[in-house]
C-alpha atoms as a PDB file:
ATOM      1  CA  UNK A   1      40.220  -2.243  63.036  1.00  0.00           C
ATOM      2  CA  UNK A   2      42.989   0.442  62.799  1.00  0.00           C
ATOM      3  CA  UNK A   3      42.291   3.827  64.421  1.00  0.00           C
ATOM      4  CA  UNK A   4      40.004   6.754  63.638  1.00  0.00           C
ATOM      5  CA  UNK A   5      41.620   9.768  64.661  1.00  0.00           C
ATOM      6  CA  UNK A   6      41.753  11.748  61.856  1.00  0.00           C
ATOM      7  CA  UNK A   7      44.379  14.774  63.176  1.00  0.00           C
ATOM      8  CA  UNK A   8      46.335  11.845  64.417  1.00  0.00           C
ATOM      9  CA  UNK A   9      46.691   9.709  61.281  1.00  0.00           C
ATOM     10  CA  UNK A  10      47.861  13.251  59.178  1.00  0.00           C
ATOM     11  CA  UNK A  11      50.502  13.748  61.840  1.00  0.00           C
ATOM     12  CA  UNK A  12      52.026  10.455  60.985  1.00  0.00           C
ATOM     13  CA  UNK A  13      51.638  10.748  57.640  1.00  0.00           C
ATOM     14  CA  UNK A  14      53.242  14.131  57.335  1.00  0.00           C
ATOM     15  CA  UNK A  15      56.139  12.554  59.468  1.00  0.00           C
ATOM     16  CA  UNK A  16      56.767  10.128  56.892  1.00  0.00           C
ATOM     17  CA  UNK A  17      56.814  12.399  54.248  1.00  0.00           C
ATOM     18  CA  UNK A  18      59.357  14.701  56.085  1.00  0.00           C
ATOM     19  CA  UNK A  19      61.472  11.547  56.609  1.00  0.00           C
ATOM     20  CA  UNK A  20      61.248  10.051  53.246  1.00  0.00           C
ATOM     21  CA  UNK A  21      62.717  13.512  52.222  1.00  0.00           C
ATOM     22  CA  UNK A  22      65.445  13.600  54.610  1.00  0.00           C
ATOM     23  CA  UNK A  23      66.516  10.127  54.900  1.00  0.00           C
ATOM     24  CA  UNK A  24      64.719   8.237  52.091  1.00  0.00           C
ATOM     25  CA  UNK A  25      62.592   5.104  52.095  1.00  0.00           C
ATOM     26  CA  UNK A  26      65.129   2.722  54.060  1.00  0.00           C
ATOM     27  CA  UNK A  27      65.079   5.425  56.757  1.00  0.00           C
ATOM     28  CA  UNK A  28      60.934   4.924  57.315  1.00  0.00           C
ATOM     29  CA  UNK A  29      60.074   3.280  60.091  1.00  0.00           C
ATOM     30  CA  UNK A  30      56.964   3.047  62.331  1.00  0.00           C
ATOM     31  CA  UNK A  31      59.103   4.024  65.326  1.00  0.00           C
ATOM     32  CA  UNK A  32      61.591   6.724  63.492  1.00  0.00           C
ATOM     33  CA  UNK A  33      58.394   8.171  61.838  1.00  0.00           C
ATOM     34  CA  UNK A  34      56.546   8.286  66.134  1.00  0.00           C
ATOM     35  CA  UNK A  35      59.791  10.194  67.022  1.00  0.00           C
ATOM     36  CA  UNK A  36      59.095  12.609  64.247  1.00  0.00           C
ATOM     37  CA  UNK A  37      55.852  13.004  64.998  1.00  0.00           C
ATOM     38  CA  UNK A  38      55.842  13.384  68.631  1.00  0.00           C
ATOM     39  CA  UNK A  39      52.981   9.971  69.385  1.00  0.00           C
ATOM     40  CA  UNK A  40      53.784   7.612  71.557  1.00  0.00           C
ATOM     41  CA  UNK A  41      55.353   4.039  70.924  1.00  0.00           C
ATOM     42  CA  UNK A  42      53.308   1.861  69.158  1.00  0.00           C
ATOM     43  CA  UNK A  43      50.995   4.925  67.659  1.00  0.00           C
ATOM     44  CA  UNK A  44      52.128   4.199  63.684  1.00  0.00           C
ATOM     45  CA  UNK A  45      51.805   0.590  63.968  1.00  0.00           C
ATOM     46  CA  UNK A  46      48.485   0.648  65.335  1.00  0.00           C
ATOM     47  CA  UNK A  47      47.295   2.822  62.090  1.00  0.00           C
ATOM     48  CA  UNK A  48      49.783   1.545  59.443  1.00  0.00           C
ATOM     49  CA  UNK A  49      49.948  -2.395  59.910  1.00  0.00           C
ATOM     50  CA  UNK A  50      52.843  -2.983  57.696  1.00  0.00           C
ATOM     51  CA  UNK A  51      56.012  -0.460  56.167  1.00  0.00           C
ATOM     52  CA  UNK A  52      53.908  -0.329  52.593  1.00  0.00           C
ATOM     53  CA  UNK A  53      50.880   0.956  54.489  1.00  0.00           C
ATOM     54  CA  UNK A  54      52.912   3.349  55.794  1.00  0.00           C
ATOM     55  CA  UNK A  55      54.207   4.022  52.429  1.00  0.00           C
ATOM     56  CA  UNK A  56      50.622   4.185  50.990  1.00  0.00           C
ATOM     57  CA  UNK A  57      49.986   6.621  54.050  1.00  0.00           C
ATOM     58  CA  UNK A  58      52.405   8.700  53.048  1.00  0.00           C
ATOM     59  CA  UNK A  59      51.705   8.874  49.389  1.00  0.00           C
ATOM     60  CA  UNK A  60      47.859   9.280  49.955  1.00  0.00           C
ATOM     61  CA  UNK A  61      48.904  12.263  52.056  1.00  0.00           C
ATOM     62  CA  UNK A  62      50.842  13.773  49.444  1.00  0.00           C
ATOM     63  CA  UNK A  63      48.176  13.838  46.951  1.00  0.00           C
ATOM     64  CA  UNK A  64      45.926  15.108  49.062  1.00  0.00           C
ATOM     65  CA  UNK A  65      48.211  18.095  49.912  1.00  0.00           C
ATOM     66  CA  UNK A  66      48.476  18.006  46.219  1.00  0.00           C
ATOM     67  CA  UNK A  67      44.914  18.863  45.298  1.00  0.00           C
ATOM     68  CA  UNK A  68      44.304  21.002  47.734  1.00  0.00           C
ATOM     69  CA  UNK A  69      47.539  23.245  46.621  1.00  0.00           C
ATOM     70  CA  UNK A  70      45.816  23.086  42.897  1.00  0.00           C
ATOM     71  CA  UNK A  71      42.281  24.228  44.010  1.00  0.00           C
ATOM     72  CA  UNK A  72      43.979  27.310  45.793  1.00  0.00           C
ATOM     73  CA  UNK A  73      46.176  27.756  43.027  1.00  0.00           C
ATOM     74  CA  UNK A  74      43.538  27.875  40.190  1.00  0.00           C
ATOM     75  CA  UNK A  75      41.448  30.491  42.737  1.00  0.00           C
ATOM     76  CA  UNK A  76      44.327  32.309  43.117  1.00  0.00           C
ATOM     77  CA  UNK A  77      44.447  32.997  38.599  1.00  0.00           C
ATOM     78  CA  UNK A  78      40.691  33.326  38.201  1.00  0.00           C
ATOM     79  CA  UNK A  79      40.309  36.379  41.037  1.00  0.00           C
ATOM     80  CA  UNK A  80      43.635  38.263  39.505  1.00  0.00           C
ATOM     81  CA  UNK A  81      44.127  40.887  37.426  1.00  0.00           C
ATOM     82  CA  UNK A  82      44.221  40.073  33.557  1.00  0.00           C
ATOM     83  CA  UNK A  83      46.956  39.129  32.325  1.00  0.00           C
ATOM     84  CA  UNK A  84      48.341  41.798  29.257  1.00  0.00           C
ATOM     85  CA  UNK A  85      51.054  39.234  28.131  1.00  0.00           C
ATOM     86  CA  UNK A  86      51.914  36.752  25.168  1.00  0.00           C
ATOM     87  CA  UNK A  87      50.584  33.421  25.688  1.00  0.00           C
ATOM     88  CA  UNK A  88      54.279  31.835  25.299  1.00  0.00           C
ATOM     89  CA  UNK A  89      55.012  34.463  28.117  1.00  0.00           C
ATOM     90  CA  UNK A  90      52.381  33.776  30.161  1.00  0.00           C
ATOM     91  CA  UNK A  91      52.599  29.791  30.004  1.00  0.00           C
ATOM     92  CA  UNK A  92      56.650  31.027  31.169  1.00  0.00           C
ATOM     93  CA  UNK A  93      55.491  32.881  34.016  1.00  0.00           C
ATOM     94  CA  UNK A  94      53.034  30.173  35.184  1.00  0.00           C
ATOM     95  CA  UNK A  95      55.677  27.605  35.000  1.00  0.00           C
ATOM     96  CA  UNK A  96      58.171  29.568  37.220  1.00  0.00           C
ATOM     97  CA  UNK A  97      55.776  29.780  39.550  1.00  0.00           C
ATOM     98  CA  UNK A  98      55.188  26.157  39.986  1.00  0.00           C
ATOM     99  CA  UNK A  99      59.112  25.403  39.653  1.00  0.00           C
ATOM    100  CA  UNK A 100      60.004  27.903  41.966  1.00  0.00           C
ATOM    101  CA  UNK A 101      57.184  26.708  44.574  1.00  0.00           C
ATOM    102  CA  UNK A 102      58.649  23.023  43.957  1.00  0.00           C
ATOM    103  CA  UNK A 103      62.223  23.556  44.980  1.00  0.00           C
ATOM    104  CA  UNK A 104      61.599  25.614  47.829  1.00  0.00           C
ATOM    105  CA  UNK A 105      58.980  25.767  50.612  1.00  0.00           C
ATOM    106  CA  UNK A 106      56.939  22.434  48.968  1.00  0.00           C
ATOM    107  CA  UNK A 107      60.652  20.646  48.577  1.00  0.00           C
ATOM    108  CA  UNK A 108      60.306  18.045  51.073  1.00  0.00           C
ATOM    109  CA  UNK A 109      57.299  17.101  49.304  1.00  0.00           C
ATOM    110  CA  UNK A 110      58.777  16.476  46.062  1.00  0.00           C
ATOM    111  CA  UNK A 111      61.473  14.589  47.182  1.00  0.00           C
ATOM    112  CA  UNK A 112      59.422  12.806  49.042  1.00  0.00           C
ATOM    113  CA  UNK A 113      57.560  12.154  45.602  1.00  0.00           C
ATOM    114  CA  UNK A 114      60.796  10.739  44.089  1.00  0.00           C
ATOM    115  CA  UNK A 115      61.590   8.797  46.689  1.00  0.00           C
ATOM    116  CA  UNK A 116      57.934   7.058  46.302  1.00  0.00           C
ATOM    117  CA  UNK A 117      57.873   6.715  42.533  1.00  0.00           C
ATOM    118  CA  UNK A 118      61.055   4.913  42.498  1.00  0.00           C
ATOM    119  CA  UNK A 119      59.782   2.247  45.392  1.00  0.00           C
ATOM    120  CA  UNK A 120      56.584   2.388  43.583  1.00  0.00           C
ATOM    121  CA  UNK A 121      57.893   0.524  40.742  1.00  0.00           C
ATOM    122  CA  UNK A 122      58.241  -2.387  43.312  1.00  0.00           C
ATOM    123  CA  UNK A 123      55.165  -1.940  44.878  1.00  0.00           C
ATOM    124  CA  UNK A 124      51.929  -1.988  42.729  1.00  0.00           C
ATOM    125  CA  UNK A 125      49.823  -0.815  45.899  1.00  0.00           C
ATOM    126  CA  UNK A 126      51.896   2.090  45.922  1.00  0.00           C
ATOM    127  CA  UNK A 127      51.737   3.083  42.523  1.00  0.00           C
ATOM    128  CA  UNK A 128      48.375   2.324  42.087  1.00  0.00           C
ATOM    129  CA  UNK A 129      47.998   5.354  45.236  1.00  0.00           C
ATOM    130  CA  UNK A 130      50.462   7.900  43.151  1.00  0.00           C
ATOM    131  CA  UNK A 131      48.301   7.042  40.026  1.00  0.00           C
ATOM    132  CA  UNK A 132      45.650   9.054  40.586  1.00  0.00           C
ATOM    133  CA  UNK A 133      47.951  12.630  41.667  1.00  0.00           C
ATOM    134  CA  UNK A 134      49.653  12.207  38.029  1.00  0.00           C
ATOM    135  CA  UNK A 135      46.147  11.728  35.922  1.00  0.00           C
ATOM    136  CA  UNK A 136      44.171  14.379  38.190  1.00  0.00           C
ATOM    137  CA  UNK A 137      47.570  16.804  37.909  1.00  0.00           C
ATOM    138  CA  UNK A 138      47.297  16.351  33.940  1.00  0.00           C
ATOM    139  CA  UNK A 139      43.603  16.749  33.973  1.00  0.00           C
ATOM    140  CA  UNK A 140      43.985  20.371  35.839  1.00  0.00           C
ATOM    141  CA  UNK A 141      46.736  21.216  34.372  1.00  0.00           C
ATOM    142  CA  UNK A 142      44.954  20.805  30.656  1.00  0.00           C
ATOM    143  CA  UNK A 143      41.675  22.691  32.433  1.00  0.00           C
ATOM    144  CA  UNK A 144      43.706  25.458  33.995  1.00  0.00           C
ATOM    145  CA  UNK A 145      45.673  26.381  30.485  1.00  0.00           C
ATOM    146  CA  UNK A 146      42.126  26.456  28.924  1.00  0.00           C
ATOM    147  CA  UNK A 147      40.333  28.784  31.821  1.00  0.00           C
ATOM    148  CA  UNK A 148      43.425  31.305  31.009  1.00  0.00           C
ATOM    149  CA  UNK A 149      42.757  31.088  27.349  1.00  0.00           C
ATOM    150  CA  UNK A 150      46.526  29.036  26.660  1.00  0.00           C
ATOM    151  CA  UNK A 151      46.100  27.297  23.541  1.00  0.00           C
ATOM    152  CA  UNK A 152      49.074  24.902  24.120  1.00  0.00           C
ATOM    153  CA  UNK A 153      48.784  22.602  20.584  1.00  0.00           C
ATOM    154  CA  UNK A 154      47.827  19.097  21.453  1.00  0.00           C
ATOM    155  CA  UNK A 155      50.938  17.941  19.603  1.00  0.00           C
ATOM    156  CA  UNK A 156      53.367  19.854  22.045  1.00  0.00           C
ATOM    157  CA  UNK A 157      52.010  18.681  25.499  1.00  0.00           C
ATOM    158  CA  UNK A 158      54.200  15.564  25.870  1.00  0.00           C
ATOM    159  CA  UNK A 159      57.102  17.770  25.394  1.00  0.00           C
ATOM    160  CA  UNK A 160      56.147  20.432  27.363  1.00  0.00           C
ATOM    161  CA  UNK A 161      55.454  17.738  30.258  1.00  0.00           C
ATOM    162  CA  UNK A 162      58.846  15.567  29.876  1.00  0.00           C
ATOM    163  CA  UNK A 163      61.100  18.989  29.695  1.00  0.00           C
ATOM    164  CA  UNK A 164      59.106  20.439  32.893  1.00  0.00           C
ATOM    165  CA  UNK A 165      59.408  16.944  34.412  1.00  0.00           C
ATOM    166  CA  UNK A 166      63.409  16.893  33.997  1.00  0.00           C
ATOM    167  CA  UNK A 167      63.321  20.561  35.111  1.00  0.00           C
ATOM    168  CA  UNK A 168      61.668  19.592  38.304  1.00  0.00           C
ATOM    169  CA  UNK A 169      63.826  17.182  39.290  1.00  0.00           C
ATOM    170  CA  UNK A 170      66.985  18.767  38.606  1.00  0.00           C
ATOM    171  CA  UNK A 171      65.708  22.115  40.983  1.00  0.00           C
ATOM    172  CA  UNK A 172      64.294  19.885  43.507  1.00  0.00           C
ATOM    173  CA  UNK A 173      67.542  17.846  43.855  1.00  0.00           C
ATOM    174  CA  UNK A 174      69.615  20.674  43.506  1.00  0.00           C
ATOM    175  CA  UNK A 175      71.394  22.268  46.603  1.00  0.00           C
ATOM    176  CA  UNK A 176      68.603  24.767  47.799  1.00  0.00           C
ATOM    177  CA  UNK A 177      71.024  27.815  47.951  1.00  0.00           C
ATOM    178  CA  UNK A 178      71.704  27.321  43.891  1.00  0.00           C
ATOM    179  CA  UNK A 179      68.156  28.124  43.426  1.00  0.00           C
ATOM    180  CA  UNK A 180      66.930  31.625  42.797  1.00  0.00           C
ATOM    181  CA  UNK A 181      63.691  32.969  41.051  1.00  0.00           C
ATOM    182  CA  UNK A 182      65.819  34.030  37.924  1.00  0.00           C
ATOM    183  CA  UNK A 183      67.417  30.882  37.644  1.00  0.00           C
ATOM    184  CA  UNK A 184      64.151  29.266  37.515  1.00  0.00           C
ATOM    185  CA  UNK A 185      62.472  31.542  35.268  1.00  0.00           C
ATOM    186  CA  UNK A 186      65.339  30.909  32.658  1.00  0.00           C
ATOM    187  CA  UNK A 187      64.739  27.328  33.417  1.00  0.00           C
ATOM    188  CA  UNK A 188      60.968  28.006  32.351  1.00  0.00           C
ATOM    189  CA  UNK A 189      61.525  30.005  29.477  1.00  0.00           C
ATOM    190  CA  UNK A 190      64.019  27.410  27.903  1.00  0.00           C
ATOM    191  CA  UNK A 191      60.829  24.808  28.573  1.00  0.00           C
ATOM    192  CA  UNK A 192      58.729  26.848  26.959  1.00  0.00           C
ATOM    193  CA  UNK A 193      61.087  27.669  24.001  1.00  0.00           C
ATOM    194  CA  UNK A 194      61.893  23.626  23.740  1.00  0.00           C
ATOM    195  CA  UNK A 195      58.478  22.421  23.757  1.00  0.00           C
ATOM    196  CA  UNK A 196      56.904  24.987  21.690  1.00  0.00           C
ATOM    197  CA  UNK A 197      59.715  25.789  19.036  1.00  0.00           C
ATOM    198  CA  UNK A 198      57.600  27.694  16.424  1.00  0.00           C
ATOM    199  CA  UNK A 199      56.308  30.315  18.673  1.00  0.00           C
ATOM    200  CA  UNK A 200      57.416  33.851  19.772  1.00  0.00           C
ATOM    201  CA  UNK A 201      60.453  34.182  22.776  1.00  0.00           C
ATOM    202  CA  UNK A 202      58.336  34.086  25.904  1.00  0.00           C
ATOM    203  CA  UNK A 203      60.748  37.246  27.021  1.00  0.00           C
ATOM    204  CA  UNK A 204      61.190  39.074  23.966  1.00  0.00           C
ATOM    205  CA  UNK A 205      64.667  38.884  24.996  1.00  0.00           C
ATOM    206  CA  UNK A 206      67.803  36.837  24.382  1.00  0.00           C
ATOM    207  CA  UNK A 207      67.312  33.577  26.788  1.00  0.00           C
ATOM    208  CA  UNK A 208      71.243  33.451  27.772  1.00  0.00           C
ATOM    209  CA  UNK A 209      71.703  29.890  26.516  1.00  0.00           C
ATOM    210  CA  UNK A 210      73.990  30.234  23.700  1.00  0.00           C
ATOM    211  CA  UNK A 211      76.922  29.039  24.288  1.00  0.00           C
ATOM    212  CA  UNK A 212      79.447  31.544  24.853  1.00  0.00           C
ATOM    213  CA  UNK A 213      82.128  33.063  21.938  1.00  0.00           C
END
């Protein structure tokens, strides 16, 4: 029977997610991720039996992290101050923030996400482990826009869901220094504009993605 230790088993699963971000899934190993993580020899195969439990670690980890950034994130909107702007605006605003978040101090994590999904479609284990961050994201995500009174149509959430997904991994791919809060809010707004067409600018203001005389 595998270990207990609870602090021990997260600090080998949050090596392998910082590996699987910096050197992708061929470059986790039980012994690279015991380096990472500072155990001694031996430590990650005595938890994780096999490279896809390690994997499943890993991605088990990462929607934990997950959930727990959602609960704080949904506290942090219910104990704020009103919000005084359009929904369109507000659904923009929300968005940045979760873009922005994505592509720089959770990046690791979301390319560590990528980097999973696509060996997931090898591995049914694995994506059997990811299932459950994608239905209980989609689930809070619906819950959250209702709490804050966003009355996204039900026709325009696929949309809105495919354009944010595209959006997230272009940022979180792209060279960190290219990424700045306006960039991203553009970014957002364009999302918003795309996947809810007959609605008002969410910036009242010309989005800056006509093309050019």
């Amino acid at each position: 029977m595998p270990p207990t230790n609870p602090a021990r088993r997260r600090a080998l699963a949050d090596a392998a997610i910082d590996l699987l971000a910096t050197s992708g899934v061929h470059g986790l190993t039980h012994r690279a991720v015991e380096k990472a993580s500072g155990l001694p020899s031996g430590t990650a195969s005595n938890y994780f039996r096999s490279r896809e439990a390690l994997l499943v670690a890993a991605a088990e980890r990462i929607v934990e992290l997950h959930h727990a950034d959602m609960d704080q994130a949904a506290q942090h909107h219910k104990t704020g101050a009103a919000h005084a702007q359009s929904m369109t605006g507000q659904l923009a605003g929300l968005l940045t923030e979760s873009l922005l978040a994505a592509a720089t101090i959770l990046r690791n994590r979301y390319l560590a996400i990528f980097e999973l999904q696509l060996e997931a479609a090898r591995r049914p284990v694995l994506a059997s482990a990811l299932a459950g961050m994608q239905d209980t994201s989609t689930a809070f995500t619906a819950g959250h826009h209702a709490e804050l009174g966003l009355a996204i149509p039900r026709e325009c959430v696929p949309t809105l869901i495919t354009l944010y997904g595209g959006a997230l991994f272009t940022l979180v791919t792209a060279p960190p220094e290219s990424i700045s809060e306006d960039a991203v809010r553009g970014v957002a707004r364009a999302i918003v504009r795309g996947a809810l067409p007959g609605s008002a600018d969410p910036s009242g203001e010309d989005l800056g993605l006509s093309s050019p005389d």
